[in-house]
Protein backbone atom coordinates (compact mmCIF):
# COMPACT_ATOMS: atom_id res chain seq x y z
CA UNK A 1 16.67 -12.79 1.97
CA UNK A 2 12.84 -12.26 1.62
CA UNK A 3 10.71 -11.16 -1.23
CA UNK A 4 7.59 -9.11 -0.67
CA UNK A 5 5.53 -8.80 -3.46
CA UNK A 6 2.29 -6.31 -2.82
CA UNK A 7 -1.14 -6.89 -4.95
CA UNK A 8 -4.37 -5.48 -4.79
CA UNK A 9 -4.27 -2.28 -5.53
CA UNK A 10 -6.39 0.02 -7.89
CA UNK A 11 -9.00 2.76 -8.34
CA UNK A 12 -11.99 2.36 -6.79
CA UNK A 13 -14.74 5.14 -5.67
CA UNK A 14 -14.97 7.04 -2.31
CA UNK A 15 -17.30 4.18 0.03
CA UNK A 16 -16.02 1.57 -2.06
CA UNK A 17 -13.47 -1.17 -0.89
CA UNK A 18 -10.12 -2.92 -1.50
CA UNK A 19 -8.28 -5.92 -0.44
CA UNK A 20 -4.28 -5.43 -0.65
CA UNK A 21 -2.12 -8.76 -0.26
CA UNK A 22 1.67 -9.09 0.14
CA UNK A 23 3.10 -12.48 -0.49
CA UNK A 24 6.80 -13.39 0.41
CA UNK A 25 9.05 -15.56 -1.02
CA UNK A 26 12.96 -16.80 -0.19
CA UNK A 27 13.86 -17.40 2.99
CA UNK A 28 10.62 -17.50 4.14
CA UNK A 29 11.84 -20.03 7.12
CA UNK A 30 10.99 -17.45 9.59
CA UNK A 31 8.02 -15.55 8.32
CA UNK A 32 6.38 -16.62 11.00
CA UNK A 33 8.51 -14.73 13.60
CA UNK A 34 7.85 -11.10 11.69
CA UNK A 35 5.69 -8.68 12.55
CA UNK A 36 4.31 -8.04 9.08
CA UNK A 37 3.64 -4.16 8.55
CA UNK A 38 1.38 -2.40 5.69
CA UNK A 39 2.73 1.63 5.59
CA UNK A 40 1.44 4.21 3.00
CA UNK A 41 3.01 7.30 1.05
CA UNK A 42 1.83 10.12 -0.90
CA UNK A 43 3.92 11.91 -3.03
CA UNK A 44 6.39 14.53 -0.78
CA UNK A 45 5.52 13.02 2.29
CA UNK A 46 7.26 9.83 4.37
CA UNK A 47 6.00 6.40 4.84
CA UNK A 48 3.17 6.40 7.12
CA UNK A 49 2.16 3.04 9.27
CA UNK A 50 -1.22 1.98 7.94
CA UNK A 51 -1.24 -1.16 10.14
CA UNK A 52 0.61 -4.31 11.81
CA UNK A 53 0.02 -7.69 12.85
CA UNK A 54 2.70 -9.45 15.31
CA UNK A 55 3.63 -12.84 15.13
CA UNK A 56 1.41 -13.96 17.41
CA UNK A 57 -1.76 -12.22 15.33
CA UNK A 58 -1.91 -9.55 17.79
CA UNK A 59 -2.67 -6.27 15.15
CA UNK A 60 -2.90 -2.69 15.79
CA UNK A 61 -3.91 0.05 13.57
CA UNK A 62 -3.36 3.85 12.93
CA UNK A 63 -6.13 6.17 14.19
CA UNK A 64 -6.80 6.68 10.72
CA UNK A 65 -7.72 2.95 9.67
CA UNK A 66 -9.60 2.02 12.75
CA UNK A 67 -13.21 0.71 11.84
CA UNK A 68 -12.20 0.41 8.38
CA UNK A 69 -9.35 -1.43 8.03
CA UNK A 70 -8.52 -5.28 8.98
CA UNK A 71 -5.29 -6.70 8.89
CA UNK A 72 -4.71 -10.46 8.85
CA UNK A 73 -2.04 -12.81 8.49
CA UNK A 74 -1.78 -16.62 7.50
CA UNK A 75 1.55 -17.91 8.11
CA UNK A 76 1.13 -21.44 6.77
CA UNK A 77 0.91 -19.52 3.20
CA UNK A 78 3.38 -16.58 3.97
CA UNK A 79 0.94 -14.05 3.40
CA UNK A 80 -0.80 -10.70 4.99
CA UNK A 81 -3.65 -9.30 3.96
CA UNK A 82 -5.41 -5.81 4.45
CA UNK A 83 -9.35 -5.19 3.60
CA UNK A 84 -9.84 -1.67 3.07
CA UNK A 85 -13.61 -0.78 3.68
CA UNK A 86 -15.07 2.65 2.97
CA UNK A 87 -12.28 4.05 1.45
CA UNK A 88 -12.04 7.99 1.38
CA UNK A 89 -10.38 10.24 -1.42
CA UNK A 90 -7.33 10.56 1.71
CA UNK A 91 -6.50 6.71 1.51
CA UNK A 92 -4.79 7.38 -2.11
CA UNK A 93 -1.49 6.64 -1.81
CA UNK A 94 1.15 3.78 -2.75
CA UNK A 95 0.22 1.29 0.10
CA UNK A 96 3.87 -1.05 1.12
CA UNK A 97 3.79 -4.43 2.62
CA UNK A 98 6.63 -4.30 5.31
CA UNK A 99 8.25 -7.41 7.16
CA UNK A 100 10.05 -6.78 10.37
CA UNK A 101 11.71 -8.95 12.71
CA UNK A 102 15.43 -10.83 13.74
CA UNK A 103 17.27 -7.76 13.50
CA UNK A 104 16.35 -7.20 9.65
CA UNK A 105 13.61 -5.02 7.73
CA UNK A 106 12.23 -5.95 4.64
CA UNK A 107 9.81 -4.13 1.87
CA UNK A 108 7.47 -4.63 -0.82
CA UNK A 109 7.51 -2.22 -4.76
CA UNK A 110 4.65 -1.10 -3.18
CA UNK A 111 0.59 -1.13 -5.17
CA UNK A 112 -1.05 1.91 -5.65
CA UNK A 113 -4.53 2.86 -4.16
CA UNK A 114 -6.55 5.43 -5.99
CA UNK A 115 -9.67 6.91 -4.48
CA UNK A 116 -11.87 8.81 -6.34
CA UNK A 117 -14.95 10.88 -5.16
């Protein structure tokens, strides 16, 4: 079993930026071979895929975080990161850290992400 626990989160103005981390924990034997996921909500809508990183570092992004967003990964620390650079008012949501891999899906409480403009 692995533990995702998401920090980072907060309210911060439109232009402004943020820096989410998700750290896991447990069986973190084979963190390494997840790809490690960060999705978004807002209220009455599903989970949308923010970005990923593979487990070879490899990430790819929605259309709506290219330019702006980074994902990044270090594995020797079990952690993913996303910087968040000029943020809009349409990047509030509760942001999840998401681990995927070996047949099994894991997920973060989720940190929420306030823009204000």
């Amino acid at each position: 079993q692995v533990q995702l626990v998401e920090s980072g989160g907060g309210l911060v103005q439109a232009g402004e930026s943020l820096r989410l981390s998700c750290v896991a924990s447990g069986s973190t034997a084979t963190f390494n071979f997840f790809s490690m996921n960060w999705y978004r909500q807002t209220p009455g809508k599903g989970r949308d895929l923010v970005a990923s990183i593979d487990n070879i570092g490899i990430p790819n992004y929605a259309y709506f975080a290219k330019g702006r967003f980074t994902i990044s990964r270090d594995n020797a620390h079990n952690t993913v990161n996303l910087q968040m650079n000029s943020l809009k008012s349409e990047d509030t949501a509760v942001y999840y850290c998401n681990a995927h891999g070996l047949g099994k899906m894991y997920w973060g409480q989720g940190t929420q992400v306030t823009v204000s403009s």
